[in-house]
N, C-alpha and C. Protein backbone atom coordinates (compact mmCIF):
# COMPACT_ATOMS: atom_id res chain seq x y z
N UNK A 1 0.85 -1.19 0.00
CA UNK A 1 0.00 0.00 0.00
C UNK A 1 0.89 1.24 0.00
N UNK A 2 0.46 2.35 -0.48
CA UNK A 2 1.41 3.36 -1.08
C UNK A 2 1.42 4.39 0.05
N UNK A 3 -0.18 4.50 0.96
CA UNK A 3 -0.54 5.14 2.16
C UNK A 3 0.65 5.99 2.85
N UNK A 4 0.92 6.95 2.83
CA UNK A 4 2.19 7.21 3.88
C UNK A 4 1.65 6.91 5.30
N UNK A 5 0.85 7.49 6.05
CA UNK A 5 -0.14 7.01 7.49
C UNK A 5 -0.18 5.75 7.92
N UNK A 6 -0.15 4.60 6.53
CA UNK A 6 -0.17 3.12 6.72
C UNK A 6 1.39 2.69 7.11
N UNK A 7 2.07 3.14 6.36
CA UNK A 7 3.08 2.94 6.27
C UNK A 7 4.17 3.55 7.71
N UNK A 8 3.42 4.74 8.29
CA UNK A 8 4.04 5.14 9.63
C UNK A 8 3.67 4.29 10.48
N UNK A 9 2.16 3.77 10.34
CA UNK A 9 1.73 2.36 11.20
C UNK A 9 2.28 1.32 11.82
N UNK A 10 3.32 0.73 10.89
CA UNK A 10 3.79 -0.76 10.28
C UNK A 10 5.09 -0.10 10.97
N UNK A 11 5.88 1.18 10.60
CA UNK A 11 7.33 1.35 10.65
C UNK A 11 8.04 1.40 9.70
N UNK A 12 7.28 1.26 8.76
CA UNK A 12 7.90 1.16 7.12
C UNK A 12 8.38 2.43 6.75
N UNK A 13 7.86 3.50 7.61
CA UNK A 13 8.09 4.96 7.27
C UNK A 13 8.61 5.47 9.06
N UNK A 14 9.80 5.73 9.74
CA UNK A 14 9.80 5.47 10.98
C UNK A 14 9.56 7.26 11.10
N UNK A 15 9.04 7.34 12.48
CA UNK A 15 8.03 8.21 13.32
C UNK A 15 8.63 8.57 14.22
N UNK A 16 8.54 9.94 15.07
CA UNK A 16 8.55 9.94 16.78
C UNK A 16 7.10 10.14 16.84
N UNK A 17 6.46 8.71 17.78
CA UNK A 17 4.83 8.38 17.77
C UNK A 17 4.85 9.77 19.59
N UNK A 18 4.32 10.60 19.63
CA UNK A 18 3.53 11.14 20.28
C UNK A 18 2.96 10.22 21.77
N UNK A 19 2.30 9.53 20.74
CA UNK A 19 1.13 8.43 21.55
C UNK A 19 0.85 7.23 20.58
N UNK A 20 1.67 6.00 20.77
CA UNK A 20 0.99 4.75 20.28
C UNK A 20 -0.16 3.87 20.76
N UNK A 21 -0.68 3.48 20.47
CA UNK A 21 -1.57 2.23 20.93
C UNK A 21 -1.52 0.72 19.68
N UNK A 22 -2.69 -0.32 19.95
CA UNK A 22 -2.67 -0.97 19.22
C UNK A 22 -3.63 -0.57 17.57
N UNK A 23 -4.47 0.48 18.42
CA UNK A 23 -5.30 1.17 17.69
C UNK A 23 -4.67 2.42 16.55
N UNK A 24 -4.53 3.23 17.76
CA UNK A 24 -3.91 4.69 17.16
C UNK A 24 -2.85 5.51 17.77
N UNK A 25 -2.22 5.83 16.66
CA UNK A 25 -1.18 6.80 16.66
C UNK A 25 -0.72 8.07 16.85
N UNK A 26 -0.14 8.90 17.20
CA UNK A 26 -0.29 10.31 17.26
C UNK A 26 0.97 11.19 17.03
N UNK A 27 1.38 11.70 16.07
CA UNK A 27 2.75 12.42 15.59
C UNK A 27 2.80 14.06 15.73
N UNK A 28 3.39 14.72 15.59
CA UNK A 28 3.75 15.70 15.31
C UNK A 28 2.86 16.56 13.52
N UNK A 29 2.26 17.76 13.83
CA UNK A 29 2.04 17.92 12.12
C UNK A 29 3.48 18.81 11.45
N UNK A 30 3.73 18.13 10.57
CA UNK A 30 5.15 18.91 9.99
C UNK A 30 4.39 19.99 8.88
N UNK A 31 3.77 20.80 9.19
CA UNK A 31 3.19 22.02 8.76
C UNK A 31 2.23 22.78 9.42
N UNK A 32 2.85 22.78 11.13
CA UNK A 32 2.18 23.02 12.21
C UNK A 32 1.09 24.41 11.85
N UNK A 33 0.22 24.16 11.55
CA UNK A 33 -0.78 26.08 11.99
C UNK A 33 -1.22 26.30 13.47
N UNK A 34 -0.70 25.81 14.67
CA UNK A 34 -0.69 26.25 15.92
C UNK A 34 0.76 25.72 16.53
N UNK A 35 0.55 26.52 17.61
CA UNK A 35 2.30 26.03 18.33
C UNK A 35 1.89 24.25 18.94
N UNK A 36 0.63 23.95 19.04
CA UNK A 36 0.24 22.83 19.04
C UNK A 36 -0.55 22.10 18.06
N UNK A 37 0.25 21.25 17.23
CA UNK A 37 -0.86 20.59 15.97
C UNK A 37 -0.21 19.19 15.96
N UNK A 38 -1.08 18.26 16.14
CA UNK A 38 -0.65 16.98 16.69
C UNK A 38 -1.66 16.46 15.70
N UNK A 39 -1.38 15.19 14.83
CA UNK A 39 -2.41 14.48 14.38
C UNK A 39 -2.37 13.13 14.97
N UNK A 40 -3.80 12.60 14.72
CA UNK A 40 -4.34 11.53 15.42
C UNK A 40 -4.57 10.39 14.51
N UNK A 41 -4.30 9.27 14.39
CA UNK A 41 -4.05 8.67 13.55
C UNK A 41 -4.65 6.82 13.72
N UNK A 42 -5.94 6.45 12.98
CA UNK A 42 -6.08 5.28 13.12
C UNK A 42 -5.23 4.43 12.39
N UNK A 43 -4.88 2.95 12.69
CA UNK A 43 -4.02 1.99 12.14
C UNK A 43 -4.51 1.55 10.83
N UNK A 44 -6.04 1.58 10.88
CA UNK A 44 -6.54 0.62 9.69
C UNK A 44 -6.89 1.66 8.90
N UNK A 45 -6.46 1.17 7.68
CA UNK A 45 -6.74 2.10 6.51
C UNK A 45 -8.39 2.68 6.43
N UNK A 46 -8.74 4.05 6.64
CA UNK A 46 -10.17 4.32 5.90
C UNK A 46 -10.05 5.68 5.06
N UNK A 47 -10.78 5.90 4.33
CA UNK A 47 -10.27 7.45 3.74
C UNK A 47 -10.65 8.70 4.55
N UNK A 48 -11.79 8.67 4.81
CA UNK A 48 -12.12 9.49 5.69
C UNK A 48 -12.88 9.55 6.73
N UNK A 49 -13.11 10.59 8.21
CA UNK A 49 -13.78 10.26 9.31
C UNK A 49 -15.21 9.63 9.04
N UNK A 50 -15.85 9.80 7.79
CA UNK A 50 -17.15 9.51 7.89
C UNK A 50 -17.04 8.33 7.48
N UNK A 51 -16.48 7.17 6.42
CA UNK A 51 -15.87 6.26 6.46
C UNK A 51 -15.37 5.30 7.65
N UNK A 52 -14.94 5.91 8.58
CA UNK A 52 -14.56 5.63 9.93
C UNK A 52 -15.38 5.30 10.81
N UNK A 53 -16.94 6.50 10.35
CA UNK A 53 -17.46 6.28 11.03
C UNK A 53 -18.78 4.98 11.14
N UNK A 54 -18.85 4.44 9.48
CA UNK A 54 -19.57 3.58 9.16
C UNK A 54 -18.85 2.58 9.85
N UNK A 55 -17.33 2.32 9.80
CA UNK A 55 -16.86 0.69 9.81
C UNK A 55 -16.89 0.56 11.36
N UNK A 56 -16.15 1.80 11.87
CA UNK A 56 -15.95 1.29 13.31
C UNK A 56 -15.92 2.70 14.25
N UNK A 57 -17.28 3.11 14.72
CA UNK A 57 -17.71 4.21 15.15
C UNK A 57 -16.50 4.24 16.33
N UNK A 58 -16.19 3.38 17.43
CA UNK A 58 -15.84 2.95 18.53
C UNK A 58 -14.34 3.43 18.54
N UNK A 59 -13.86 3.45 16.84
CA UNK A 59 -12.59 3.78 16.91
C UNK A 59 -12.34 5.60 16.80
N UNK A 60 -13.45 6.13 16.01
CA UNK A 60 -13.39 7.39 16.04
C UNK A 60 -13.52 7.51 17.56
N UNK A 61 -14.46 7.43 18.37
CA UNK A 61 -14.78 7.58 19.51
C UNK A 61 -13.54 7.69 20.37
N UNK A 62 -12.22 6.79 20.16
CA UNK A 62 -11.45 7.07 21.08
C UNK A 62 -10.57 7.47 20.42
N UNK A 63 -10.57 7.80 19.21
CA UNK A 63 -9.45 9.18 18.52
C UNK A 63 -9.93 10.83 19.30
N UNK A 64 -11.20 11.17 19.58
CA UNK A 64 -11.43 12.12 20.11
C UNK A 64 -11.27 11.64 21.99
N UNK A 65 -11.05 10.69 22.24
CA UNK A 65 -10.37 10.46 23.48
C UNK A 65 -9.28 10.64 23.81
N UNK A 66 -8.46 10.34 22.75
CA UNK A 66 -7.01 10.71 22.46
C UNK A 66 -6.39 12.14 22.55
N UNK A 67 -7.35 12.96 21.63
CA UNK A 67 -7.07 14.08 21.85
C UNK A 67 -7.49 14.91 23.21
N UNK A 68 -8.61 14.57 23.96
CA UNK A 68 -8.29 15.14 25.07
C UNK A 68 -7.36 14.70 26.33
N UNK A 69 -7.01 13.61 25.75
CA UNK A 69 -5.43 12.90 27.04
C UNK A 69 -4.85 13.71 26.32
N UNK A 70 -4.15 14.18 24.83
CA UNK A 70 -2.90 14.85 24.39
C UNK A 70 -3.53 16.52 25.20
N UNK A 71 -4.35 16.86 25.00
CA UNK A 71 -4.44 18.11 25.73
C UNK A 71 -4.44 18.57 26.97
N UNK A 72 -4.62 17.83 27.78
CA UNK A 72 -4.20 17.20 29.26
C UNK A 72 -2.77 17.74 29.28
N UNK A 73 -2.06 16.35 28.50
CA UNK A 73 -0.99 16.32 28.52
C UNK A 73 0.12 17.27 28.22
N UNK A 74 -0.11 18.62 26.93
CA UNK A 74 -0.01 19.08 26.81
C UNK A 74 -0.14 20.77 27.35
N UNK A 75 -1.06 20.42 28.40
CA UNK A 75 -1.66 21.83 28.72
C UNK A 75 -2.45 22.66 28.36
N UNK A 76 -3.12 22.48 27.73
CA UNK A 76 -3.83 22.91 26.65
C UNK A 76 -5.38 23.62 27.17
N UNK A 77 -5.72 24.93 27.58
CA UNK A 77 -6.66 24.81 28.12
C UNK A 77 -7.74 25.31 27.29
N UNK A 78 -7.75 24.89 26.37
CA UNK A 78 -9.03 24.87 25.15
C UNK A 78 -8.42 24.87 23.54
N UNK A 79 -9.05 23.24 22.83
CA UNK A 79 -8.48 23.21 21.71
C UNK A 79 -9.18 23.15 20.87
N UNK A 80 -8.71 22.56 19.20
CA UNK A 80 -9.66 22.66 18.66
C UNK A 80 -9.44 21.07 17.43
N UNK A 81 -10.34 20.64 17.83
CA UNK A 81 -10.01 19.03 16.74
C UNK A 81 -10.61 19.42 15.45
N UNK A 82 -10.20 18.83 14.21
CA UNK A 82 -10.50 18.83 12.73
C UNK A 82 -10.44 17.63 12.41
N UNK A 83 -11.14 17.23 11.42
CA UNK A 83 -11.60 16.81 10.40
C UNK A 83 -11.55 17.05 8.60
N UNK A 84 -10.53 17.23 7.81
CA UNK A 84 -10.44 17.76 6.80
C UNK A 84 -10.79 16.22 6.01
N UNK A 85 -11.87 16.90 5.14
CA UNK A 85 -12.73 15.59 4.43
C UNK A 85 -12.47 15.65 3.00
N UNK A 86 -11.93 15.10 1.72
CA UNK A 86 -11.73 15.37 0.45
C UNK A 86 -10.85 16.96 0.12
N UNK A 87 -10.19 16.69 -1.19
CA UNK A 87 -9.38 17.66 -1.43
C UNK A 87 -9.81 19.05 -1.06
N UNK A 88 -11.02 19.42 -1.28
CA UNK A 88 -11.90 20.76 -1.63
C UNK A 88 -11.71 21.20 0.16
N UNK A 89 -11.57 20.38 1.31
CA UNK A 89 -11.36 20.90 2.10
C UNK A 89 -10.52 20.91 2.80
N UNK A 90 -9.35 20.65 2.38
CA UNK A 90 -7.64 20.83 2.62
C UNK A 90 -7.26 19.45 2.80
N UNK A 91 -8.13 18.29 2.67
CA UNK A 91 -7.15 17.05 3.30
C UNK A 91 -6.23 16.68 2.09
N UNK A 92 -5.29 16.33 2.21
CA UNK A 92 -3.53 15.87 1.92
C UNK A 92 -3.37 14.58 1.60
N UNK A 93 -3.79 13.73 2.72
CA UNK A 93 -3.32 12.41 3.05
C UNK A 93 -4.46 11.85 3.19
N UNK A 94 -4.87 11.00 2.34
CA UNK A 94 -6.42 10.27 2.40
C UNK A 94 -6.40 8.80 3.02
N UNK A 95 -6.17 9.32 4.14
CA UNK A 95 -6.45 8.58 5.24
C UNK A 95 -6.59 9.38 6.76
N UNK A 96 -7.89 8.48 6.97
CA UNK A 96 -8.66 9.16 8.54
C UNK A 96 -7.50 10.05 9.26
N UNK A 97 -7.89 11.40 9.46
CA UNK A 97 -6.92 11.88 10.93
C UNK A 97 -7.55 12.98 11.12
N UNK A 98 -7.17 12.88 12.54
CA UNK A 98 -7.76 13.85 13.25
C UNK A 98 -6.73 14.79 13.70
N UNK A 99 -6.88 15.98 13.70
CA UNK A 99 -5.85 17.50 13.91
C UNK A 99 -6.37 17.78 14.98
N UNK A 100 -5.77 17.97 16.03
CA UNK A 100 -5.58 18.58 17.83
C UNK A 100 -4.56 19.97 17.49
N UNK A 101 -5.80 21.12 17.33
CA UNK A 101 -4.71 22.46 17.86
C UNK A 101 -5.24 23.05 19.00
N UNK A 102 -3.77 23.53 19.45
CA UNK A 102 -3.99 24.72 20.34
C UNK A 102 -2.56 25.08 20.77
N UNK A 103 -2.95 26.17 21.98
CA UNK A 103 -1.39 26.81 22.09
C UNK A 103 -1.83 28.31 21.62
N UNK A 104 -2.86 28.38 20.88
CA UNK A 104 -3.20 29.89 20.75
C UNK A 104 -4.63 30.50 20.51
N UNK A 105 -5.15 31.53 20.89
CA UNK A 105 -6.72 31.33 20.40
C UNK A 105 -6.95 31.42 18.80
N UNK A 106 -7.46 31.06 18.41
CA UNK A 106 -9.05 30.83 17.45
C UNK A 106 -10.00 31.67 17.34
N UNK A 107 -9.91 32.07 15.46
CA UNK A 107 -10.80 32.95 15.61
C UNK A 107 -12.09 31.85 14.80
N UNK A 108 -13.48 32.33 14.75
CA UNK A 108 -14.60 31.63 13.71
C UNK A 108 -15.27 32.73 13.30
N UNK A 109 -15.54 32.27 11.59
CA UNK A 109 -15.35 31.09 11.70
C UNK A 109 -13.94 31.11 11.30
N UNK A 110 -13.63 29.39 10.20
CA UNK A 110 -11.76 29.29 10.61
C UNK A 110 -11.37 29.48 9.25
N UNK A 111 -12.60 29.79 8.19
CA UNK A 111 -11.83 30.15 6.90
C UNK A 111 -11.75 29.63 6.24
């Protein structure tokens, strides 16, 4: 599979993982738009959250769990999770992830 996300999964592409599990992953975004931008990352290939959300609701469910342990963890005292769905709305990498910012306020809407 050509996936780069799949491929950080496996190790085929090596990572500093944030947060591993058996489930999901969590890296650094290397085109940060907050002093905090962390993506969230399921193992099994889907293209997008709504996709995600047909096969295995349970797993989105604790990707947005994820992000409030990284904001915890981080300090973070109000963030903001994304969803970028098909090209037209900035997603890159077509595969499920979820974006954790903060570190600065937010204006809406986000543009």
């Amino acid at each position: 599979m050509s996936c780069l996300f799949c491929k950080m999964a496996t190790g085929e592409i090596p990572v500093e993982f944030l947060m591993n599990s058996d489930r999901i992953f969590a890296i650094a975004d290397i085109a940060p738009q907050a002093p905090i931008h962390i993506l969230i990352i399921p193992k099994i290939h889907q293209e997008s959250a709504a996709g995600l959300a047909g096969s295995d609701p349970q797993l989105l469910a604790e990707m947005f769990k994820v992000a409030g342990e990284l904001a915890k963890t981080y300090g973070l005292d109000g963030y903001r999770s994304v969803f970028n769905t098909g090209e037209s709305a900035g997603q890159s990498v077509f595969h499920a992830h979820l974006h954790l910012l903060g570190g600065r306020p937010f204006a809406w809407p986000p543009g």
